[in-house]
C-alpha atoms as a PDB file:
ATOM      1  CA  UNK A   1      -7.126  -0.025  -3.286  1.00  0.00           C
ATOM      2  CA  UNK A   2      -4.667  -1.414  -5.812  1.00  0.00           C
ATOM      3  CA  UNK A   3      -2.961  -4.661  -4.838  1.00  0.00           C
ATOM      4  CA  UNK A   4       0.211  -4.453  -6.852  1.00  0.00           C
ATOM      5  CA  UNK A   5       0.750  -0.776  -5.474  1.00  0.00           C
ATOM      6  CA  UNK A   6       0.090  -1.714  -1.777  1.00  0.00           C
ATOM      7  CA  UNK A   7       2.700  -4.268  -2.320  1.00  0.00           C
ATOM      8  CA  UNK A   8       4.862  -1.755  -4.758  1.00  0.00           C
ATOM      9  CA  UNK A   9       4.591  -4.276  -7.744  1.00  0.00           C
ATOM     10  CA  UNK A  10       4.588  -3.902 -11.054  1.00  0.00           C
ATOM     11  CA  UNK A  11       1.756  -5.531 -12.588  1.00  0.00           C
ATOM     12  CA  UNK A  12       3.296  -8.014 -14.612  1.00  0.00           C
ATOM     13  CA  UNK A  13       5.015  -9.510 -11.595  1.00  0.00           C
ATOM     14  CA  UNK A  14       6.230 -13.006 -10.925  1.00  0.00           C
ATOM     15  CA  UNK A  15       5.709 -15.172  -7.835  1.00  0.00           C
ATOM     16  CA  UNK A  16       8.820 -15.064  -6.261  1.00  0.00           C
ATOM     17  CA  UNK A  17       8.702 -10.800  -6.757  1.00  0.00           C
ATOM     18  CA  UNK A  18       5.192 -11.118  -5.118  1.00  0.00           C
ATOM     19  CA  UNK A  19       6.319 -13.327  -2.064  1.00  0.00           C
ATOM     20  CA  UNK A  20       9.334 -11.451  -1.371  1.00  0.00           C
ATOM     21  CA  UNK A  21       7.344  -7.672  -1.297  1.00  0.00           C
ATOM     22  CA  UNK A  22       5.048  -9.240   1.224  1.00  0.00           C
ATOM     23  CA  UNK A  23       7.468 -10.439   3.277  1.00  0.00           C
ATOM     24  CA  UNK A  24       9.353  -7.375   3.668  1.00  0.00           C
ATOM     25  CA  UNK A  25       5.498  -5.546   4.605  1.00  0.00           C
ATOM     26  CA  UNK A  26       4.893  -7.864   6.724  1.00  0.00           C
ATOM     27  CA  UNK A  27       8.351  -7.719   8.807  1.00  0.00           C
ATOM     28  CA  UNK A  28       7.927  -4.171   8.834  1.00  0.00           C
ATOM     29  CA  UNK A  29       3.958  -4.049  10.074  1.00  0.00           C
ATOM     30  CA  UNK A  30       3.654  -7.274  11.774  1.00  0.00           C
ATOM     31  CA  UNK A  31       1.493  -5.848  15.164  1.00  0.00           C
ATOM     32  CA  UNK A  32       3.795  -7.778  17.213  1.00  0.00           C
ATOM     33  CA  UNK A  33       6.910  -5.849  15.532  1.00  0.00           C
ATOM     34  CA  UNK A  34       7.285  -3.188  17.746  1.00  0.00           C
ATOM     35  CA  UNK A  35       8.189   0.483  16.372  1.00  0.00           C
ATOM     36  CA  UNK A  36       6.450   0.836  12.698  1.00  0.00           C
ATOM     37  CA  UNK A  37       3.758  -1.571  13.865  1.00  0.00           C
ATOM     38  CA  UNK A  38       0.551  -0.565  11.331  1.00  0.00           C
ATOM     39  CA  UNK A  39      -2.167  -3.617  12.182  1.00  0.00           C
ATOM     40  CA  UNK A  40      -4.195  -1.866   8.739  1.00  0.00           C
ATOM     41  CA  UNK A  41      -1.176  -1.909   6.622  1.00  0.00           C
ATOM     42  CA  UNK A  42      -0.358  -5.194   7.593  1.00  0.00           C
ATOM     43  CA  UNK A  43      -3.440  -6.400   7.086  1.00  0.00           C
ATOM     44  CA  UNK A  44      -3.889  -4.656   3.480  1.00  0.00           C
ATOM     45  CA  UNK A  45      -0.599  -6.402   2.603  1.00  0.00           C
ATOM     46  CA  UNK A  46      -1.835  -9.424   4.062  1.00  0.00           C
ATOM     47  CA  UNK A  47      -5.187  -9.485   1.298  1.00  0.00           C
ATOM     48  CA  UNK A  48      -3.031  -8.429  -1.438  1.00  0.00           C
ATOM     49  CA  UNK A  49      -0.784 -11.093  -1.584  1.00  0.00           C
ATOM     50  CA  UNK A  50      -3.678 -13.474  -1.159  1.00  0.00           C
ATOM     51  CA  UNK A  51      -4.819 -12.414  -3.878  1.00  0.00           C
ATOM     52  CA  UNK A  52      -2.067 -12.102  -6.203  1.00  0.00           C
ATOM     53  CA  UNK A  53       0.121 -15.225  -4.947  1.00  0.00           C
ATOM     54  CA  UNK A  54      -3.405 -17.558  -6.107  1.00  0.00           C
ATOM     55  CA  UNK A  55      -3.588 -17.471 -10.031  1.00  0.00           C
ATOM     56  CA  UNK A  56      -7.277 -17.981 -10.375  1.00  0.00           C
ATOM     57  CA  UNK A  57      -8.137 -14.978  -7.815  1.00  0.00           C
ATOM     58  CA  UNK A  58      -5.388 -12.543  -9.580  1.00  0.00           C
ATOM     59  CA  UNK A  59      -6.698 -13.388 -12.905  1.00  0.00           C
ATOM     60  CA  UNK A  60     -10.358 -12.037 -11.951  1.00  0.00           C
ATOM     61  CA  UNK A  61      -8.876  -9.405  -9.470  1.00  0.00           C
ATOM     62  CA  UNK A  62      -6.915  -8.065 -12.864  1.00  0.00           C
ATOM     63  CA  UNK A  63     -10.143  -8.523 -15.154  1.00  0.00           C
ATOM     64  CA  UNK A  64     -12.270  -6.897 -13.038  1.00  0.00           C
ATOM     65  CA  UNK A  65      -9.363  -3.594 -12.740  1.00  0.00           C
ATOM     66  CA  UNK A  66      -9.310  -3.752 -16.146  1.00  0.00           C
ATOM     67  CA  UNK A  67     -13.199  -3.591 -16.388  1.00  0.00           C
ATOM     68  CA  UNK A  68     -13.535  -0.664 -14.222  1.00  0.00           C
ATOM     69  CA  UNK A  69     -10.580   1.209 -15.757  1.00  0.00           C
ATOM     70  CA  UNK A  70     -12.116   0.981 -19.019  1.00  0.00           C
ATOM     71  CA  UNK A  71     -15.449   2.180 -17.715  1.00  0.00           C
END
């Protein structure tokens, strides 16, 4: 599960990019959003952006992708 596709990111992006992709998951899957409720998707959305929004955990979730890519 990649976290800058889930969010459709590129992976050099910037704060602001990451906040607003989430936002516009999570308005779409939000369980309490009626019609194109997805409680998984929003929940994937919801990990990936906790990820990539705190610079120490995106810095080891892109070493260790880069690790297993070059394995």
């Amino acid at each position: 599960m990649d976290f800058y596709e889930i969010l459709g990111l590129a992976k050099d992006a910037d704060d602001p990019s990451i906040r607003s992709a989430y936002r516009i998951l999570a308005r779409r899957y939000h369980p309490d959003s009626g019609i194109g409720s997805n409680a998984d998707k929003f929940r994937e959305a919801a990990k990936a952006y906790e990820t990539l929004i705190d610079p120490n955990r995106r810095r080891a979730y892109d070493f260790v992708a880069a690790t297993a890519a070059a394995e």
